[in-house]
C-alpha atoms as a PDB file:
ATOM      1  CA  UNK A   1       0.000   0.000   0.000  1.00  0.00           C
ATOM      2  CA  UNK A   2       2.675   2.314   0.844  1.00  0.00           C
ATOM      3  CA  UNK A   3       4.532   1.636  -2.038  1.00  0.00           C
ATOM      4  CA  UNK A   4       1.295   2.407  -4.208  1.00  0.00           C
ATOM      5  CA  UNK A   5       0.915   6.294  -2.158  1.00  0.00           C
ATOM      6  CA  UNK A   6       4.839   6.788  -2.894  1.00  0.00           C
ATOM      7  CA  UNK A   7       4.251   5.860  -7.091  1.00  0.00           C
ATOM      8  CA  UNK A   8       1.161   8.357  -6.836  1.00  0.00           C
ATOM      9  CA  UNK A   9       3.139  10.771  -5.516  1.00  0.00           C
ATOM     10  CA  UNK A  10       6.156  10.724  -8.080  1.00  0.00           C
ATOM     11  CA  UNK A  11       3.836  10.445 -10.881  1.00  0.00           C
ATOM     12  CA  UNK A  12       1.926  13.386  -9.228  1.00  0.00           C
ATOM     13  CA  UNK A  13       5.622  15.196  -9.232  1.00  0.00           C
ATOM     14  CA  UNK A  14       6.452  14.625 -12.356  1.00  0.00           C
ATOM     15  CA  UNK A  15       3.211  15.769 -13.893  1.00  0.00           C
ATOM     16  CA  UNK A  16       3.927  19.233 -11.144  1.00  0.00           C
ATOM     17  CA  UNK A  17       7.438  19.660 -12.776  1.00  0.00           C
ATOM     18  CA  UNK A  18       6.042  18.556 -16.213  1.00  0.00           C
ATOM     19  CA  UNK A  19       3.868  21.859 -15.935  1.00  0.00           C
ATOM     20  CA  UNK A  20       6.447  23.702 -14.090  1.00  0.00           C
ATOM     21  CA  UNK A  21       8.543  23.418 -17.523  1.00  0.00           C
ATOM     22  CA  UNK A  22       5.408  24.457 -20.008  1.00  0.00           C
ATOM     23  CA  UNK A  23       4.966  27.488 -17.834  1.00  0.00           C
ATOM     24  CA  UNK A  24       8.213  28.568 -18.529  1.00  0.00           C
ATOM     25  CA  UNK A  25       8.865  27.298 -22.383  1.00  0.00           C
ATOM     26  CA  UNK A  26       5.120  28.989 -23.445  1.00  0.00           C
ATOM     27  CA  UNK A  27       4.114  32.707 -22.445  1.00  0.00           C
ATOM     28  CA  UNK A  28       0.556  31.989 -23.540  1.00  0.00           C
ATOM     29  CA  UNK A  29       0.345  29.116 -20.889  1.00  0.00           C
ATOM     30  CA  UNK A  30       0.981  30.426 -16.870  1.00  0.00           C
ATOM     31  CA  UNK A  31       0.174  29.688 -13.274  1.00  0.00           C
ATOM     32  CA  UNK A  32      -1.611  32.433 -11.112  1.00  0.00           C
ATOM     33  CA  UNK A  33      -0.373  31.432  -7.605  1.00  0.00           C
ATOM     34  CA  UNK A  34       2.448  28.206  -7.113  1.00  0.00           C
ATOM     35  CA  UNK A  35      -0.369  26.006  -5.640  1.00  0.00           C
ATOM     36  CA  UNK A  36      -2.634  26.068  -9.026  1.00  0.00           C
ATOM     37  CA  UNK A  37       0.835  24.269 -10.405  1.00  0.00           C
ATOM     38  CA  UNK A  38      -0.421  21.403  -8.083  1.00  0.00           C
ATOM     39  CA  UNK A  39      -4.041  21.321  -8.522  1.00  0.00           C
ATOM     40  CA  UNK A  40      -3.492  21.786 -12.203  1.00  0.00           C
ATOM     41  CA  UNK A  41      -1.176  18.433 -11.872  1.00  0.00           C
ATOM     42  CA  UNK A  42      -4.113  16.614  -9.818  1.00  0.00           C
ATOM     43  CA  UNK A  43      -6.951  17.690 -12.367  1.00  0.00           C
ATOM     44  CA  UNK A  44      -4.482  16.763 -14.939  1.00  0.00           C
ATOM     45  CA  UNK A  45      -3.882  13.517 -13.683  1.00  0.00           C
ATOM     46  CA  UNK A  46      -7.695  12.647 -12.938  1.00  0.00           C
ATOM     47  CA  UNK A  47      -8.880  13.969 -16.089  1.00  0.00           C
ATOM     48  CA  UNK A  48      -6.138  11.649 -17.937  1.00  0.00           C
ATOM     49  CA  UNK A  49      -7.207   8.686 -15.931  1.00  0.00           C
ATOM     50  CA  UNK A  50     -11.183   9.048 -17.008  1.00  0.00           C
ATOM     51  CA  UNK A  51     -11.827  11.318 -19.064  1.00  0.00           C
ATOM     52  CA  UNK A  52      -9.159  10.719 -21.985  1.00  0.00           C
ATOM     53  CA  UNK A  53      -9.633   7.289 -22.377  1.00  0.00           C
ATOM     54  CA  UNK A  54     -13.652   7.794 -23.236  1.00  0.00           C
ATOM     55  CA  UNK A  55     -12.459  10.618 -25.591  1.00  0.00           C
ATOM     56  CA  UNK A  56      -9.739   8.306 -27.329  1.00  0.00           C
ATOM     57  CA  UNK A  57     -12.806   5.077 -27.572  1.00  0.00           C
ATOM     58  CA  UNK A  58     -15.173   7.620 -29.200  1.00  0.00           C
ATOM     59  CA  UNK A  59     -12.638   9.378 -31.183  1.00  0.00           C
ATOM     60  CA  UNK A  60     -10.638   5.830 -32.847  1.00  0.00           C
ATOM     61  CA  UNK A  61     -11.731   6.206 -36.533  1.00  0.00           C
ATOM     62  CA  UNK A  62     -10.126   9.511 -36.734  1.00  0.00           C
ATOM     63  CA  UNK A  63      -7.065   8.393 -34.618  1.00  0.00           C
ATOM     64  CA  UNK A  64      -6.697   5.575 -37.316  1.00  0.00           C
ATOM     65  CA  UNK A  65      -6.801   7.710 -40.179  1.00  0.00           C
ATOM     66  CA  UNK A  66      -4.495  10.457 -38.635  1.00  0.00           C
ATOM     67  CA  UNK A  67      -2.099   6.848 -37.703  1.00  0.00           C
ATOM     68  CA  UNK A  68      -2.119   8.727 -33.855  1.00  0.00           C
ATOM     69  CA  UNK A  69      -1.760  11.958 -34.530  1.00  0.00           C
ATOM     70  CA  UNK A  70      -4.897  13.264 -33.330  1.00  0.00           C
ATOM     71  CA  UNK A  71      -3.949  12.135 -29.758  1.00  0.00           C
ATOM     72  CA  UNK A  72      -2.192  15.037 -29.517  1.00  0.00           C
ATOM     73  CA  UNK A  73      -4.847  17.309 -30.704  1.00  0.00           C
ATOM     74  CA  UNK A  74      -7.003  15.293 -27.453  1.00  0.00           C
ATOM     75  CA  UNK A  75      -4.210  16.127 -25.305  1.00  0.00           C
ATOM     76  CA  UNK A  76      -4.366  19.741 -25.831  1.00  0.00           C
ATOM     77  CA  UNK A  77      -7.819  19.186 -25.252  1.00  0.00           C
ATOM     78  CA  UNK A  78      -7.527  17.588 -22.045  1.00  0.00           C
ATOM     79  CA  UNK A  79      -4.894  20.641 -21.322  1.00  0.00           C
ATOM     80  CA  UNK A  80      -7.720  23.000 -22.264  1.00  0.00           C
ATOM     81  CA  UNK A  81     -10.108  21.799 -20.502  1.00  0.00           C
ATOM     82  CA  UNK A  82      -7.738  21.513 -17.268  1.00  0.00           C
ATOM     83  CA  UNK A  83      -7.147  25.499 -17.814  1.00  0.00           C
ATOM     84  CA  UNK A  84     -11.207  25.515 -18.005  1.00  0.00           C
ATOM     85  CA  UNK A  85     -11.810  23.962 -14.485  1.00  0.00           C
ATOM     86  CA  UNK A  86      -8.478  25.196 -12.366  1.00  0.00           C
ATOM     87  CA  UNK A  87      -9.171  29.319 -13.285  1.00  0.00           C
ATOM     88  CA  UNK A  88      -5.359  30.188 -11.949  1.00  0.00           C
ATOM     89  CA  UNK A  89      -4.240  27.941 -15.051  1.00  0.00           C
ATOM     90  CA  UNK A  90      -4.508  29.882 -18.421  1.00  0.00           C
ATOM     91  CA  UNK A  91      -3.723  28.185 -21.667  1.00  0.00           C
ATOM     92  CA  UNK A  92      -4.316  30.515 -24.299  1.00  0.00           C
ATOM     93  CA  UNK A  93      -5.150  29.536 -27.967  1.00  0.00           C
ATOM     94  CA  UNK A  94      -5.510  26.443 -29.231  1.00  0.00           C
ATOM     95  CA  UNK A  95      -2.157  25.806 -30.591  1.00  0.00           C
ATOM     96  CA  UNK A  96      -0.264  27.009 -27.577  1.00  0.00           C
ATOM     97  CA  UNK A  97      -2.385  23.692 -26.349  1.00  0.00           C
ATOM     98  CA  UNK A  98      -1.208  21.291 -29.349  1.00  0.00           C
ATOM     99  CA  UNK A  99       2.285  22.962 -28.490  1.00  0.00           C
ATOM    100  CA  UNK A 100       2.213  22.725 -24.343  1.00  0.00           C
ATOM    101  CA  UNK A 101       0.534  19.008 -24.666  1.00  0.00           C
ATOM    102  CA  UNK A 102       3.666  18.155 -26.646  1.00  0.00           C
ATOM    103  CA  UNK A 103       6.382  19.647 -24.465  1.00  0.00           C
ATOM    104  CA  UNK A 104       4.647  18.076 -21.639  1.00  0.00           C
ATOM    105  CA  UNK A 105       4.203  14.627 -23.025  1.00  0.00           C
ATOM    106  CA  UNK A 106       8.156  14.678 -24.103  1.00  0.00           C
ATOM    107  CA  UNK A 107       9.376  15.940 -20.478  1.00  0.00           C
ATOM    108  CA  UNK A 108       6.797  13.875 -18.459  1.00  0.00           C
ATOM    109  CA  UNK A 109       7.842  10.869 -20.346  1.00  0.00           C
ATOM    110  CA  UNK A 110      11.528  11.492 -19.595  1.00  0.00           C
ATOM    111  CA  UNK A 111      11.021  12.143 -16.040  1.00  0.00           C
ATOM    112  CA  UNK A 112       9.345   8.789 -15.504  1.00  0.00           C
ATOM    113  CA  UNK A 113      11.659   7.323 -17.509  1.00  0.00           C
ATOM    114  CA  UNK A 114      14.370   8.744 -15.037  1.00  0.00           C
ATOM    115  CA  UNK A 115      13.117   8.556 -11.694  1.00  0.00           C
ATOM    116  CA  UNK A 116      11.546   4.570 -12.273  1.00  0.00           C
ATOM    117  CA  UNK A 117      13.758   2.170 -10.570  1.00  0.00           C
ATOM    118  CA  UNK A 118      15.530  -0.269 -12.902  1.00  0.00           C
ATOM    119  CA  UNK A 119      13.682  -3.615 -14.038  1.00  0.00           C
ATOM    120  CA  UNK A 120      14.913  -6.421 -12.505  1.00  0.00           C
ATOM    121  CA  UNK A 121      15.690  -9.277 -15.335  1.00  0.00           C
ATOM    122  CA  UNK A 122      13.745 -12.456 -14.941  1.00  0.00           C
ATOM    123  CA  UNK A 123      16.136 -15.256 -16.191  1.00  0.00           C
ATOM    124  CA  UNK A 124      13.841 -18.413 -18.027  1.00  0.00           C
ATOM    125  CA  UNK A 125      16.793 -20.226 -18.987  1.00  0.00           C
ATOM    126  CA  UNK A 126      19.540 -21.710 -16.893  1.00  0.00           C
ATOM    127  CA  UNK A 127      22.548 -23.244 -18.570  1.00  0.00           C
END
């Protein structure tokens, strides 16, 4: 269980720094007060966990025909619609979305990639 809170937490981190980073690469995307950086990262996270996947299910023709492409355009969706709910998070425009979704896929993906602890091998053959 612990182990579970301490993997929430990271992740909830990353996506924090993740943001951190967009706020400083895009002018058109900013944080009010240093505590809407963390309830952005929460929203974010919750919105990613149930919202996205309904949006990707309904959404799979185009994704097919775009070969995954228009994931990102649902990303800066979710992004907008984060900026909608939290009101000290602006995103402003629609491609400062497609361009902040991007940046913070790339850095998020990194960071987990980073901070996760190494995979232990599983041997299946002995000699």
């Amino acid at each position: 269980m612990l182990k579970r809170i301490s993997i929430l937490l990271m992740k909830l981190a990353v996506n924090a720094l993740a943001l951190l980073v967009v706020d400083r690469l895009f002018t058109c995307i900013r944080f009010d007060t240093p505590g809407a950086t963390l309830a952005a990262a929460v929203v974010l996270a919750l919105v990613n966990t149930y919202v996205r996947p309904m949006v990707l299910a309904l959404t799979l023709p185009i994704g097919c025909l775009t070969l995954g492409l228009f994931t990102l355009v649902i990303n800066a969706g979710m992004l907008k619609l984060v900026s909608w709910i939290i009101p000290a998070f602006h995103v402003e425009g629609f491609w400062t979305a497609v361009g902040g979704a991007l940046v913070l896929s790339i850095v998020s993906t990194l960071l987990n990639w980073l901070l996760s602890p190494p995979k232990v091998r599983v041997q299946m053959w002995r000699r």
